[in-house]
C-alpha atoms as a PDB file:
ATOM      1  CA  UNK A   1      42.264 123.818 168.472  1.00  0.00           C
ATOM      2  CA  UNK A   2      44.613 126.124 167.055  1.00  0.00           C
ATOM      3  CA  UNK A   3      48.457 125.439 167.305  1.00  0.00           C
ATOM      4  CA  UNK A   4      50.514 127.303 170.707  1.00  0.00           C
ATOM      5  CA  UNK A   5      52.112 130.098 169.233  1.00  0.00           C
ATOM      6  CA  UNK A   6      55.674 129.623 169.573  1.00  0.00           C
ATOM      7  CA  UNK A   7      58.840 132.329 169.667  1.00  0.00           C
ATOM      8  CA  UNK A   8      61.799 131.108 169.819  1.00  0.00           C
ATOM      9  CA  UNK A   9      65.119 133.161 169.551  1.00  0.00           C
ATOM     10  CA  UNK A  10      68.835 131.795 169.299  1.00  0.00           C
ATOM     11  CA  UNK A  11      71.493 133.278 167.278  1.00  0.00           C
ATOM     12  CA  UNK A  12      73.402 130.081 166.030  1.00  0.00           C
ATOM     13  CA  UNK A  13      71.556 129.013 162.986  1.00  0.00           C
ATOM     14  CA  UNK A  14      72.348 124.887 163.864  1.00  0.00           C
ATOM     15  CA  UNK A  15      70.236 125.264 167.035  1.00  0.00           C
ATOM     16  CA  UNK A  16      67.653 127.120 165.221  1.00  0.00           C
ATOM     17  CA  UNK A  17      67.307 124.532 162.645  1.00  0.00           C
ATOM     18  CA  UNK A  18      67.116 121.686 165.166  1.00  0.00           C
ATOM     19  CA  UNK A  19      64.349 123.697 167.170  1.00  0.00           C
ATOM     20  CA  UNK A  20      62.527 123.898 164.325  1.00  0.00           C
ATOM     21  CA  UNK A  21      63.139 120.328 163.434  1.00  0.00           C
ATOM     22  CA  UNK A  22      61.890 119.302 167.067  1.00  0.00           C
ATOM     23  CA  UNK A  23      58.744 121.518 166.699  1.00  0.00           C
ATOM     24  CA  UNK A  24      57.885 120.720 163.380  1.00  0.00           C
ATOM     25  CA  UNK A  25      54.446 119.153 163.946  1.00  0.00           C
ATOM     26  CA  UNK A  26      52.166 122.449 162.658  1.00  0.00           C
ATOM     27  CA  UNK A  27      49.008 120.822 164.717  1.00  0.00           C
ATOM     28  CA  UNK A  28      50.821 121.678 168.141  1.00  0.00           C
ATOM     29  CA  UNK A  29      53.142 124.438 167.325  1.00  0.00           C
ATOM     30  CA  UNK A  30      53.379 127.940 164.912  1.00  0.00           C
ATOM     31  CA  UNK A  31      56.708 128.597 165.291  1.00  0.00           C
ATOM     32  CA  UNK A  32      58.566 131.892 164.170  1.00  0.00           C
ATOM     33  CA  UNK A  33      62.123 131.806 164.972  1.00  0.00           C
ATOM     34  CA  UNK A  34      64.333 135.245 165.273  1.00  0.00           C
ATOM     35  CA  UNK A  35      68.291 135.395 165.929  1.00  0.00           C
ATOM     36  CA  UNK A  36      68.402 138.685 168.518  1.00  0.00           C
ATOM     37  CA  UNK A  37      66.807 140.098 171.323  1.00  0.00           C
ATOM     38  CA  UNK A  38      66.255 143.460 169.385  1.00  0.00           C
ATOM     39  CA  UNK A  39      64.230 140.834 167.168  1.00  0.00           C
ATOM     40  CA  UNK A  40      62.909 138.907 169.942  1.00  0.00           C
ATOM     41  CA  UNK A  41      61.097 142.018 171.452  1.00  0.00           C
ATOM     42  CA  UNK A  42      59.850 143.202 168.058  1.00  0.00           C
ATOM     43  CA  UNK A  43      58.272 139.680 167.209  1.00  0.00           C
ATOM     44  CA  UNK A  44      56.931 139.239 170.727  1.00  0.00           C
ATOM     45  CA  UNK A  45      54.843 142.566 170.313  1.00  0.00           C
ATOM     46  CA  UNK A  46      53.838 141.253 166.875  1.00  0.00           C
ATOM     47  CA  UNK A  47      53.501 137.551 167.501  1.00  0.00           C
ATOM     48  CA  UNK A  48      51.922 137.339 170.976  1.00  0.00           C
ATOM     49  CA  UNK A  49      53.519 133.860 171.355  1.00  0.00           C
ATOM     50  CA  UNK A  50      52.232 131.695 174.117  1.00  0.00           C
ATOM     51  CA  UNK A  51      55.689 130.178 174.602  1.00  0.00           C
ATOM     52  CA  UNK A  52      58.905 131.477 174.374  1.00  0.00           C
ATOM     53  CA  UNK A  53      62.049 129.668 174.568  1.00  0.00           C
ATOM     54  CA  UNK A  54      64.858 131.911 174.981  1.00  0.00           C
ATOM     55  CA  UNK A  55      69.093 131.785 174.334  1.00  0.00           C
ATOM     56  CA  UNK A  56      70.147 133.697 176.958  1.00  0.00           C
ATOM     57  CA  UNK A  57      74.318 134.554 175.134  1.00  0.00           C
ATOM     58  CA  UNK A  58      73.339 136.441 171.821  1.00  0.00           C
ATOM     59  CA  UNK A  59      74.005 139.384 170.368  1.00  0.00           C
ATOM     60  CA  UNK A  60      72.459 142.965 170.317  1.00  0.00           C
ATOM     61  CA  UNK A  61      70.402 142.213 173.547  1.00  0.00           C
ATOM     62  CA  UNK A  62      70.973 138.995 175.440  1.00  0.00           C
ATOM     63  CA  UNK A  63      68.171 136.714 177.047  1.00  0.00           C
ATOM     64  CA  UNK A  64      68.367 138.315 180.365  1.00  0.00           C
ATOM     65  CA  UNK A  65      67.717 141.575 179.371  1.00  0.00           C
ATOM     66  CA  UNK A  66      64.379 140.288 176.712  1.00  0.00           C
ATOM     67  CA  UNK A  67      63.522 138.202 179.820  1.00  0.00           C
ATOM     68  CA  UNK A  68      63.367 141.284 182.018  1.00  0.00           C
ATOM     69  CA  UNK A  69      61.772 143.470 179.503  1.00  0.00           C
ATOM     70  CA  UNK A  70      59.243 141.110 178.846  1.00  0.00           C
ATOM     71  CA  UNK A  71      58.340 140.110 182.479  1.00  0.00           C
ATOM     72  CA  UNK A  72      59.091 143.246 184.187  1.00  0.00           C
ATOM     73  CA  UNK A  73      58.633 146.422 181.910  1.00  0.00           C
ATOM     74  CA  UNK A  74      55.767 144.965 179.915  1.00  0.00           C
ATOM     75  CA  UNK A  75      54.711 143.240 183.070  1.00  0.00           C
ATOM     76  CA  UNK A  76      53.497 139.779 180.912  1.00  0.00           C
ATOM     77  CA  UNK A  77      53.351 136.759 183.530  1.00  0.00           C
ATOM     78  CA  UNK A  78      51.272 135.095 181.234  1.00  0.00           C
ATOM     79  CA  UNK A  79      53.628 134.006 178.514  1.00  0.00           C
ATOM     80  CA  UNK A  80      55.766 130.604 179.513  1.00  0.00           C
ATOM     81  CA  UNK A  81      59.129 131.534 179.054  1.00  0.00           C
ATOM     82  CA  UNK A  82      61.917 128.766 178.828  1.00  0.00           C
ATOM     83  CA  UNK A  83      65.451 129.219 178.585  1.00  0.00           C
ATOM     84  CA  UNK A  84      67.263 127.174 176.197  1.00  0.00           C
ATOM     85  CA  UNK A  85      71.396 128.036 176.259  1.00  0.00           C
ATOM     86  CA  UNK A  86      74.384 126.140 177.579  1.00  0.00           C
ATOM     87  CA  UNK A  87      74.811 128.302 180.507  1.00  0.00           C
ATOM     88  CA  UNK A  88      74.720 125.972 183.670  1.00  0.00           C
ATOM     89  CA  UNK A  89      76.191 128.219 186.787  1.00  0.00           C
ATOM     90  CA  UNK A  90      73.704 128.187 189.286  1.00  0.00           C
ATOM     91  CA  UNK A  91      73.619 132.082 189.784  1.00  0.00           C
ATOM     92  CA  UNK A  92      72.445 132.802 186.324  1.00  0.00           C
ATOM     93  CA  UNK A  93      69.825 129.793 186.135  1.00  0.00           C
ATOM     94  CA  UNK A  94      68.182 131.465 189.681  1.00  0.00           C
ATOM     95  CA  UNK A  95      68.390 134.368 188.120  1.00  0.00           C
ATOM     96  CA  UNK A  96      66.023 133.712 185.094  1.00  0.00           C
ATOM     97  CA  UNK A  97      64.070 132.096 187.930  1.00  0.00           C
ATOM     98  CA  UNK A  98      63.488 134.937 190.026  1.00  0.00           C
ATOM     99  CA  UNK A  99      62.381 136.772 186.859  1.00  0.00           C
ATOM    100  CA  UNK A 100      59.616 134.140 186.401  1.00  0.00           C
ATOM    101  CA  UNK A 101      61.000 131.972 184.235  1.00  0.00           C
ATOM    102  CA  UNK A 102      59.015 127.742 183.725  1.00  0.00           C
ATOM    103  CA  UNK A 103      61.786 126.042 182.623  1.00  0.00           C
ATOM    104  CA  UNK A 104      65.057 125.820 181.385  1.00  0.00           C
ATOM    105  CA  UNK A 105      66.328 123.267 178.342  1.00  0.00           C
ATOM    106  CA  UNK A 106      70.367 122.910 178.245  1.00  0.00           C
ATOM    107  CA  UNK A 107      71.893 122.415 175.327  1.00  0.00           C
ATOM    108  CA  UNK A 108      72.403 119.950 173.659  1.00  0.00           C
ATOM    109  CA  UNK A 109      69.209 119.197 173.848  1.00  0.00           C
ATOM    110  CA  UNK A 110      67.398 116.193 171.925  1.00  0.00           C
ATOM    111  CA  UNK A 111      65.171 117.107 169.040  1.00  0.00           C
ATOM    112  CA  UNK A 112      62.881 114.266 169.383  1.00  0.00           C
ATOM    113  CA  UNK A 113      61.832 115.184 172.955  1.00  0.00           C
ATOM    114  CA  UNK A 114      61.805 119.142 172.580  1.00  0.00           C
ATOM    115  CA  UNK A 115      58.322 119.348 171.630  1.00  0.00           C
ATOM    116  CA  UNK A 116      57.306 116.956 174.548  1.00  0.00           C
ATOM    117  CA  UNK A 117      59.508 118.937 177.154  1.00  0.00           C
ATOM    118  CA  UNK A 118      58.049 122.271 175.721  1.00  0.00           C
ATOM    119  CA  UNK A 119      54.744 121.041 176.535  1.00  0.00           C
ATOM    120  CA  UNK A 120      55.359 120.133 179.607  1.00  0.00           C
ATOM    121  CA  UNK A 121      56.853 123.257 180.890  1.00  0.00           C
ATOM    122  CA  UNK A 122      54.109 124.756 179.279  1.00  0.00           C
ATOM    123  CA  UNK A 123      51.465 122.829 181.021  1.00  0.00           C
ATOM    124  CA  UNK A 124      53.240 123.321 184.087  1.00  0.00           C
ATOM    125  CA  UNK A 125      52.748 126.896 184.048  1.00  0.00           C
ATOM    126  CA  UNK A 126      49.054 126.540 183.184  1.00  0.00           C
ATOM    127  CA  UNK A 127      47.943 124.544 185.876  1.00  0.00           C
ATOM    128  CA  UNK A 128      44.270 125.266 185.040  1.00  0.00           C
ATOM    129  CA  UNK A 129      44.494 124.331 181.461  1.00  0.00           C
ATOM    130  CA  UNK A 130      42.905 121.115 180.106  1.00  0.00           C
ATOM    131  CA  UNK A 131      45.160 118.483 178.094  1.00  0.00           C
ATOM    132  CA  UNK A 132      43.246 119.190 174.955  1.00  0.00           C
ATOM    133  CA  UNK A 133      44.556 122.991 175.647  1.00  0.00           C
ATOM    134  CA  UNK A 134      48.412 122.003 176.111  1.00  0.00           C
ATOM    135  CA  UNK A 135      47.907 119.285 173.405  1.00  0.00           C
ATOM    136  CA  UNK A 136      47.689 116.290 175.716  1.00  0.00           C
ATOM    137  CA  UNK A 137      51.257 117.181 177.645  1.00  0.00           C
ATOM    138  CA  UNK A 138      52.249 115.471 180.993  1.00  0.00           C
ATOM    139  CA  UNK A 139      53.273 117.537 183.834  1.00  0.00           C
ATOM    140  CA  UNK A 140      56.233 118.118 184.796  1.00  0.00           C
ATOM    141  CA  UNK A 141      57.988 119.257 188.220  1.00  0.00           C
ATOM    142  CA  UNK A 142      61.205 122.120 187.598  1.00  0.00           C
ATOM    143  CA  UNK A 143      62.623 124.258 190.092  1.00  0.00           C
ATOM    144  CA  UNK A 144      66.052 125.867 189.557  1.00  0.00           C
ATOM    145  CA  UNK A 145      68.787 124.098 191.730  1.00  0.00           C
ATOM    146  CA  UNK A 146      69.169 125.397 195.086  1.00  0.00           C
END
């Protein structure tokens, strides 16, 4: 089975190199990193990821507004979409929610369960998909705080 296609966009180039460092393993993830959300919707149209995982503070076009774009104007409910950013105030975290968001990682975040927690969300969203198509992930249960 081929690896889940994997976008992930964050501007600080330490986070990006421990993403890629958590989703190193080729066999479960293809993973393109970009540093924008200019980028991000460029790559997205190119890429046709099967996860996201989004910073939502970054500059040229923050996560809210590629999260919209992506969910509303190009109407895509298909794609799992997880935050990733150290924004915790509730208001912004329902916020991604409302706009369909699976899950949402705050950083820090530990490299050596990233891929694991990615694959949950992911499986989570796919609720018909076999193990062998989420590569063998447990669920998971999120819901943004209330």
């Amino acid at each position: 089975m081929a690896p889940l296609k994997t976008l992930a966009v964050e501007d600080e180039e330490v986070t990006r190199q421990l993403i890629r460092l958590g989703l190193k393993d080729e066999k479960r993830f293809e993973l393109r990193l970009v540093v924008n959300g200019e980028d991000a919707l460029a790559e997205y149209k190119r890429f046709k990821p099967d996860i996201i995982l989004l910073d939502i503070m970054m500059p040229h076009m923050n996560g809210y507004k590629v999260l919209q774009e992506i969910r509303t104007t190009m109407g895509d409910r298909r794609t799992t979409i997880i935050m990733v950013s150290s924004v915790t105030a509730k208001n912004e975290i329902v916020a991604c929610a409302h706009l369909g968001i699976q899950g949402y990682i705050l950083k820090p975040f530990h490299t050596k369960t990233l891929a694991d927690t990615v694959l949950q969300y992911h499986r989570k969203a796919k609720p018909g998909a076999t193990s062998q198509e989420v590569r063998s992930a447990a669920p998971v249960a999120w819901s943004p705080p209330s």
